[in-house]
N, C-alpha and C. Protein backbone atom coordinates (compact mmCIF):
# COMPACT_ATOMS: atom_id res chain seq x y z
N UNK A 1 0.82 -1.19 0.00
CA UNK A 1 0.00 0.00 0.00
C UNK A 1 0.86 1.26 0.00
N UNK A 2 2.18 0.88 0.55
CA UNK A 2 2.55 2.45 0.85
C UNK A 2 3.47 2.50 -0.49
N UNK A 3 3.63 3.60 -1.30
CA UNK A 3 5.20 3.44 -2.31
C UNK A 3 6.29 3.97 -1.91
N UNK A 4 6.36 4.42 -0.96
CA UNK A 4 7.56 4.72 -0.05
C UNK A 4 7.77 5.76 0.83
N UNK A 5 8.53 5.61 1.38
CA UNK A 5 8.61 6.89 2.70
C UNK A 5 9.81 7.02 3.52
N UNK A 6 10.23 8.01 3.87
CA UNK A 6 11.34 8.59 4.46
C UNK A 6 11.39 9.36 5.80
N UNK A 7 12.65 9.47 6.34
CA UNK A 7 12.41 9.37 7.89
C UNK A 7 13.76 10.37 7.55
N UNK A 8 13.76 11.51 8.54
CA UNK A 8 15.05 12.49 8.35
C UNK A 8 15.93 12.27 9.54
N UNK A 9 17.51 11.75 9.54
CA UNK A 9 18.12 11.63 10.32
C UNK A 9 19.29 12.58 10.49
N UNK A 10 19.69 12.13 11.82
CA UNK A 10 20.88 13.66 11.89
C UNK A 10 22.11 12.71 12.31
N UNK A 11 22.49 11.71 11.64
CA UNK A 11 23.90 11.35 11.72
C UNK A 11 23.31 10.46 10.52
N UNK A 12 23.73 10.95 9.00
CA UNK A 12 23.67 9.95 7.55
C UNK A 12 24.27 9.03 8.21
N UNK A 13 25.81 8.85 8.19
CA UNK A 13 26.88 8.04 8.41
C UNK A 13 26.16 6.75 8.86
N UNK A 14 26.00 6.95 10.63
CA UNK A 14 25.41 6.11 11.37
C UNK A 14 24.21 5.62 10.72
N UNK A 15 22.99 6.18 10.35
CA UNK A 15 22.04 5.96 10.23
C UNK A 15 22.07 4.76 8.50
N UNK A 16 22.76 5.16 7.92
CA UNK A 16 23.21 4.39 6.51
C UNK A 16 23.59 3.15 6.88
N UNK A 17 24.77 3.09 7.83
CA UNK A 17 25.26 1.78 8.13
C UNK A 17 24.32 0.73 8.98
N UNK A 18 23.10 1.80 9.92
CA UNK A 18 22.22 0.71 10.31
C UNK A 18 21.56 0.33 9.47
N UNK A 19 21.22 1.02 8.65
CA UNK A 19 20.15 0.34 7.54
C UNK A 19 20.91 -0.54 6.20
N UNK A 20 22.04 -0.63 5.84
CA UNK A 20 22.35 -1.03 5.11
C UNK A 20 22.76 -2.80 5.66
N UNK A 21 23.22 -2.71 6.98
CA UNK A 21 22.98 -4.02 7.93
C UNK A 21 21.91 -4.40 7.63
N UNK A 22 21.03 -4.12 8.31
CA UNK A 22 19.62 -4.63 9.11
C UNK A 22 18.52 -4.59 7.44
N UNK A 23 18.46 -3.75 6.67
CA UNK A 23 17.62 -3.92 5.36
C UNK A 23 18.51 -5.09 4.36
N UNK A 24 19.68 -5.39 4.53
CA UNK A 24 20.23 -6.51 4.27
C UNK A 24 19.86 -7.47 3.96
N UNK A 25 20.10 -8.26 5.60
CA UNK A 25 19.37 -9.41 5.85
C UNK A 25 18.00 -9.65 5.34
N UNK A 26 16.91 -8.73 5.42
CA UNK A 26 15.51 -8.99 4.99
C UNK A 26 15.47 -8.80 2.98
N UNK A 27 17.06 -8.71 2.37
CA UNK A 27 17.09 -9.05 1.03
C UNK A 27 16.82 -7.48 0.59
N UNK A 28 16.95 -6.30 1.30
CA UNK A 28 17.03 -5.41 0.27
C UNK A 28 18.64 -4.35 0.38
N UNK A 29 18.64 -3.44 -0.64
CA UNK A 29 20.11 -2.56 -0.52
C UNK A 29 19.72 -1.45 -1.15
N UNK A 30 20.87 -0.67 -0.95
CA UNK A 30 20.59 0.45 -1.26
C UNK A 30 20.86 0.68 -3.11
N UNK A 31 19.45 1.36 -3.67
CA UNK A 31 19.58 1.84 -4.85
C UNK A 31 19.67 3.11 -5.49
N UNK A 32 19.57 4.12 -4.71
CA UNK A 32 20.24 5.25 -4.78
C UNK A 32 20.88 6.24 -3.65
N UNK A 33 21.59 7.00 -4.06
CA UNK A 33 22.98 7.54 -3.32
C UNK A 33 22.93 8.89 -3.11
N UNK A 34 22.26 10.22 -2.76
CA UNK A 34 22.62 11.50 -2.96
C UNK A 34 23.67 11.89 -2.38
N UNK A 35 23.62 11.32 -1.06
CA UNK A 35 24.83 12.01 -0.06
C UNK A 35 23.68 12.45 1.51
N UNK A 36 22.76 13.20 0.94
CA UNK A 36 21.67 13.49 1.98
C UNK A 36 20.51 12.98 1.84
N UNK A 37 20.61 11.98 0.83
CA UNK A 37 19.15 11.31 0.85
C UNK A 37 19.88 9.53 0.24
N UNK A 38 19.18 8.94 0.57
CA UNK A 38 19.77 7.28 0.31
C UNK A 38 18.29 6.34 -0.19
N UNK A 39 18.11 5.99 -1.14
CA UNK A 39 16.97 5.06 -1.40
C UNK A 39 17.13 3.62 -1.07
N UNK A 40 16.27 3.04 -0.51
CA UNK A 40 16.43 1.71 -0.25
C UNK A 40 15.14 0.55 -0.56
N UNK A 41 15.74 -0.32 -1.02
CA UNK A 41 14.67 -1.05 -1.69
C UNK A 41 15.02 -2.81 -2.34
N UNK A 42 14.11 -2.97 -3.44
CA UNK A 42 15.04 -4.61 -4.22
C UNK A 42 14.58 -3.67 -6.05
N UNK A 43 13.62 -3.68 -5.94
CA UNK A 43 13.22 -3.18 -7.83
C UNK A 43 13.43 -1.62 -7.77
N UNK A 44 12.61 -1.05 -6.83
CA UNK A 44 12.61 0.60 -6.81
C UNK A 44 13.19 1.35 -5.35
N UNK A 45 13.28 2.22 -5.01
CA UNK A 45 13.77 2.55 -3.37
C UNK A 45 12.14 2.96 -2.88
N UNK A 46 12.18 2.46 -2.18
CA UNK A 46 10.46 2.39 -1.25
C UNK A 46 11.08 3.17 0.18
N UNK A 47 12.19 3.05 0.98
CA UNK A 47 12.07 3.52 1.88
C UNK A 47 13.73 5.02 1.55
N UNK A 48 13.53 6.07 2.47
CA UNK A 48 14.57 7.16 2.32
C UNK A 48 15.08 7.20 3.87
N UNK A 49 15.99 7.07 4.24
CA UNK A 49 16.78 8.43 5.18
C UNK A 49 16.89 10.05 4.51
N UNK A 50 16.86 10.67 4.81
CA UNK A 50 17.84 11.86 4.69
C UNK A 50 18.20 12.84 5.82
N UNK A 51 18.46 13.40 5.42
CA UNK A 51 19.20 15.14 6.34
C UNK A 51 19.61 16.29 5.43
N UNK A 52 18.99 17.37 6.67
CA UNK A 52 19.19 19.09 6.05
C UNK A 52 20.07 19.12 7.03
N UNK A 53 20.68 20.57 6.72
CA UNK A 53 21.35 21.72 7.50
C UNK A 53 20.09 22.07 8.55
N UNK A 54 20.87 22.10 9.92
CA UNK A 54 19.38 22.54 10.84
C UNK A 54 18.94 21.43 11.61
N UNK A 55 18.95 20.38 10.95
CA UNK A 55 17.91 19.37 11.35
C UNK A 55 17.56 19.02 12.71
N UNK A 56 18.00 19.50 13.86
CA UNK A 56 17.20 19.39 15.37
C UNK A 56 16.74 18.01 15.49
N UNK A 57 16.11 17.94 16.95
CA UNK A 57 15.44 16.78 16.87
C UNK A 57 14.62 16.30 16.24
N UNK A 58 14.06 15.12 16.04
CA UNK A 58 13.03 14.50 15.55
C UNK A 58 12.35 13.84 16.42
N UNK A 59 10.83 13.66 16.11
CA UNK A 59 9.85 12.96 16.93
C UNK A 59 10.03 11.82 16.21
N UNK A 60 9.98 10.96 17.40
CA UNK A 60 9.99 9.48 16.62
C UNK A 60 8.71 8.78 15.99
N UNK A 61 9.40 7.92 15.16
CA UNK A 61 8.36 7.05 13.82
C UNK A 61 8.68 5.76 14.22
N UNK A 62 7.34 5.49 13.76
CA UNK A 62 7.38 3.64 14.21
C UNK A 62 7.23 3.21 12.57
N UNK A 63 8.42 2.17 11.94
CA UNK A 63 8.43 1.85 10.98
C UNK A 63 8.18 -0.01 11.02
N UNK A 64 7.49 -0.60 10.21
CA UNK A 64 7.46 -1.86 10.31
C UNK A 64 7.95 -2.25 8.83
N UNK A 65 8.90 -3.54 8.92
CA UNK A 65 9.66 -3.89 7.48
C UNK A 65 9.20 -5.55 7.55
N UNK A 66 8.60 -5.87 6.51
CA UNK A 66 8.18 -7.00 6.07
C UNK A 66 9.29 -8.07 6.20
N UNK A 67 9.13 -9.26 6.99
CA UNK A 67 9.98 -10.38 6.97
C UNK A 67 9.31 -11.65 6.59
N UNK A 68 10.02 -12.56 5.51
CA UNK A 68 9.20 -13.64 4.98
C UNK A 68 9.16 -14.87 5.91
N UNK A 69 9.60 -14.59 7.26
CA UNK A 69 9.52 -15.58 8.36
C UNK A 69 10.13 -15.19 9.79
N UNK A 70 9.92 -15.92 10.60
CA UNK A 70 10.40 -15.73 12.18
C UNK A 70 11.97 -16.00 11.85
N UNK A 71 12.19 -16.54 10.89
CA UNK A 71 14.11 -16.76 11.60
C UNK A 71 14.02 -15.24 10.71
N UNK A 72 14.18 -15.21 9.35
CA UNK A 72 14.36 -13.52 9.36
C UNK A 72 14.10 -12.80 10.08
N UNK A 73 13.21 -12.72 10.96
CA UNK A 73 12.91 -11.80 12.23
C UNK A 73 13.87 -11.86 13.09
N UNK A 74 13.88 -12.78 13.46
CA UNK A 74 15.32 -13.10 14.45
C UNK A 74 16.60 -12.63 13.97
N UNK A 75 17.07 -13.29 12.62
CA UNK A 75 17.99 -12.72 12.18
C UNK A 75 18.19 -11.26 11.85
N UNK A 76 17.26 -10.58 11.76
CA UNK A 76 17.02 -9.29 11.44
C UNK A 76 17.49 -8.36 12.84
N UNK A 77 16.86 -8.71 13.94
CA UNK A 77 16.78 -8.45 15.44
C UNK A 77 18.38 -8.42 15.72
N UNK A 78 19.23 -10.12 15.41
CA UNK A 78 20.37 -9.86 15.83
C UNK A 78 21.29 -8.59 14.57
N UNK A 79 21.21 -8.75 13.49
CA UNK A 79 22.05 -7.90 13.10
C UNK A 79 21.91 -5.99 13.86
N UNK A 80 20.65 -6.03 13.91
CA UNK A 80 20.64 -4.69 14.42
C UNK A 80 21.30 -4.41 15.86
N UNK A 81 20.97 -5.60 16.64
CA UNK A 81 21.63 -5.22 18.07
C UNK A 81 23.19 -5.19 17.94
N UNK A 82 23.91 -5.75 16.77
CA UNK A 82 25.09 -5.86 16.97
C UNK A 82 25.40 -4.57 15.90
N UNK A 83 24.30 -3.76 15.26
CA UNK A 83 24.93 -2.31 14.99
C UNK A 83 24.63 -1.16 16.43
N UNK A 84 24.67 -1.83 17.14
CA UNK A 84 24.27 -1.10 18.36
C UNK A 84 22.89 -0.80 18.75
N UNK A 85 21.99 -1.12 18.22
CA UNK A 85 20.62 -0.62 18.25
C UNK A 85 20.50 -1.16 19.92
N UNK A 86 19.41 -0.36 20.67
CA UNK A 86 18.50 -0.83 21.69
C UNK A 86 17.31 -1.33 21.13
N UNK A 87 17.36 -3.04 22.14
CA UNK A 87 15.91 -3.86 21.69
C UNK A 87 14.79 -3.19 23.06
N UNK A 88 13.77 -2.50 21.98
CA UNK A 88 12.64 -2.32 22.70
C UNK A 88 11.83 -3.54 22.78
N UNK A 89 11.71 -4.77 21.76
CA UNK A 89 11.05 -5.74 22.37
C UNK A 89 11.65 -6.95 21.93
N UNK A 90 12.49 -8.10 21.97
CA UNK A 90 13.01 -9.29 21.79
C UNK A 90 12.01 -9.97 20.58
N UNK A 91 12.70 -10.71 19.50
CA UNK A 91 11.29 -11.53 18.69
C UNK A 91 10.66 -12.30 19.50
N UNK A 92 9.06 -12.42 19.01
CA UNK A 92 8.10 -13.31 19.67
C UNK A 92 6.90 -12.95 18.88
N UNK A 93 6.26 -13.94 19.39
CA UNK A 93 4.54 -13.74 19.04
C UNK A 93 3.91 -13.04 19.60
N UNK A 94 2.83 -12.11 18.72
CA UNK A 94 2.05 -11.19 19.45
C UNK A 94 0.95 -11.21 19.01
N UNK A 95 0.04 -12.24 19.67
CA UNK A 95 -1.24 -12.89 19.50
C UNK A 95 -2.31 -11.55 19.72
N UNK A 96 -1.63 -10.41 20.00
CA UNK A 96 -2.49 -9.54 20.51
C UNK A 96 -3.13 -8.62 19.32
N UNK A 97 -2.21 -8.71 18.41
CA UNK A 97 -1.85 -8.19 16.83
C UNK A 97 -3.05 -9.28 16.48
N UNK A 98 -2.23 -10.54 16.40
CA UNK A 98 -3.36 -11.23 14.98
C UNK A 98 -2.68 -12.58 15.76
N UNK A 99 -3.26 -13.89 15.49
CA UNK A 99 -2.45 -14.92 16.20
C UNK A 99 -1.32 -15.53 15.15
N UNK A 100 -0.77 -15.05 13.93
CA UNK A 100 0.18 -15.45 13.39
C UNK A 100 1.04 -13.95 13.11
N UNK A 101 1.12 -13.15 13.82
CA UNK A 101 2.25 -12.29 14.20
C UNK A 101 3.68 -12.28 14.61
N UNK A 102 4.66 -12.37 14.39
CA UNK A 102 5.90 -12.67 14.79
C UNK A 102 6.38 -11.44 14.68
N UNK A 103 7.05 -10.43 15.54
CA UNK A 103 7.59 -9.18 15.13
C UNK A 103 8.87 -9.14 16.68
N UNK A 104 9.93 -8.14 15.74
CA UNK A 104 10.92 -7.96 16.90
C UNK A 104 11.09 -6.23 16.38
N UNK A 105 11.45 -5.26 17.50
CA UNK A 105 10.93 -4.09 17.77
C UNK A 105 12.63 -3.50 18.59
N UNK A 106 13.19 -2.33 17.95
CA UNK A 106 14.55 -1.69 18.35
C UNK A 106 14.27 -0.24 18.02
N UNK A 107 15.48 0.38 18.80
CA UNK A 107 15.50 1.95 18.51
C UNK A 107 17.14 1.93 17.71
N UNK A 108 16.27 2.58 16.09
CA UNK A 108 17.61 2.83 15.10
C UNK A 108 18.52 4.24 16.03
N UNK A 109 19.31 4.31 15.11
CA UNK A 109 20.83 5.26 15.71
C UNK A 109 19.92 6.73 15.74
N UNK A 110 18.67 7.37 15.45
CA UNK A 110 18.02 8.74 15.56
C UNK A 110 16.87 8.49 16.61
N UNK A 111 16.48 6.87 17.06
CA UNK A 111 15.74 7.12 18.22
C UNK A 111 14.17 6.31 17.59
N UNK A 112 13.94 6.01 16.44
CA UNK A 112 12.91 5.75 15.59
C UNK A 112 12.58 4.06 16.07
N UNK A 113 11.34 3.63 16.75
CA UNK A 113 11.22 2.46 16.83
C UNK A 113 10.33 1.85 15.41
N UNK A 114 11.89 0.59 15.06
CA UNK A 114 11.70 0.13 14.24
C UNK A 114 12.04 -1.53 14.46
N UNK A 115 10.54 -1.92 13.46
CA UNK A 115 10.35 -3.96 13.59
C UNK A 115 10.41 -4.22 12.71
N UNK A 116 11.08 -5.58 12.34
CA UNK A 116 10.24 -6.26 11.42
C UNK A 116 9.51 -7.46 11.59
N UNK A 117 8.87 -7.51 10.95
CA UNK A 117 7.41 -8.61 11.40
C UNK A 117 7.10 -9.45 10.09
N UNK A 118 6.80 -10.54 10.28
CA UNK A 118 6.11 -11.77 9.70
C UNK A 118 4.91 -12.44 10.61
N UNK A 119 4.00 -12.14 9.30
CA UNK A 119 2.40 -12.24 9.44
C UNK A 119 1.84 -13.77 9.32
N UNK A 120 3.27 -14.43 9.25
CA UNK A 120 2.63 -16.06 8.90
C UNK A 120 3.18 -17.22 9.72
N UNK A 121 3.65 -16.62 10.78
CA UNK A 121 4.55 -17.53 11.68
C UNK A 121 3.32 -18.52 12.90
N UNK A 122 4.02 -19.40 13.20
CA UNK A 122 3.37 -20.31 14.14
C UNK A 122 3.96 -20.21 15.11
N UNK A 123 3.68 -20.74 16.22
CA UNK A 123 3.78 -21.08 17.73
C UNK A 123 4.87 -21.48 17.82
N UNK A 124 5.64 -22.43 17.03
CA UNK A 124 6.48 -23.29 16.69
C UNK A 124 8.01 -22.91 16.05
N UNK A 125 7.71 -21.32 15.43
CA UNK A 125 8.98 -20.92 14.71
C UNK A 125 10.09 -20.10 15.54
């Protein structure tokens, strides 16, 4: 539903290298480059970082990134904690969502809580 969207950060550097980790693993990279803006995606760039001159704080965004299963979730979870991210919630099921929910939940390098989730997982994964 969405065709893409962008989140403005105030350290590119940092913020590039978490996403270029962590959007990785779930099979996507980066397809375009400005310097202050970065597209990320597999066919087109669906999601942006960028940064202005100025840029102050930001209120945080809750972003959710599609995973085609619980070990990608997992795997997804560990690469980010080992770019330093804080886990706001460990992977698991969240029957509270839908009963085949699997999502794991961190704060990227600007503060933004971000999951990724798979909608088809069992009890079992």
């Amino acid at each position: 539903m969405i065709d893409h969207f962008g989140i403005n950060c105030t350290d590119m550097e940092a913020a590039a290298a978490f996403y270029d980790k962590v959007l990785g693993v779930l099979g996507h990279r980066r397809l375009m480059d400005f310097g202050v803006a970065i597209g990320y995606g597999t066919g087109q760039p669906h999601f942006w970082i960028s940064t202005f001159e100025g840029i102050g704080p930001n209120r945080e965004t809750h972003i959710a990134f599609a995973a085609p299963d619980a070990a990608t979730v997992r795997a997804w979870h560990a690469a980010a904690v080992a770019s330093g991210a804080e886990t706001l919630h460990e992977p698991r099921m969240w029957p509270e969502y839908h009963p085949h929910y699997y999502g794991a939940f961190v704060r990227d390098p600007d503060g933004n809580n971000v999951e990724a989730v798979c909608h088809t997982a069992s009890e079992g994964d």
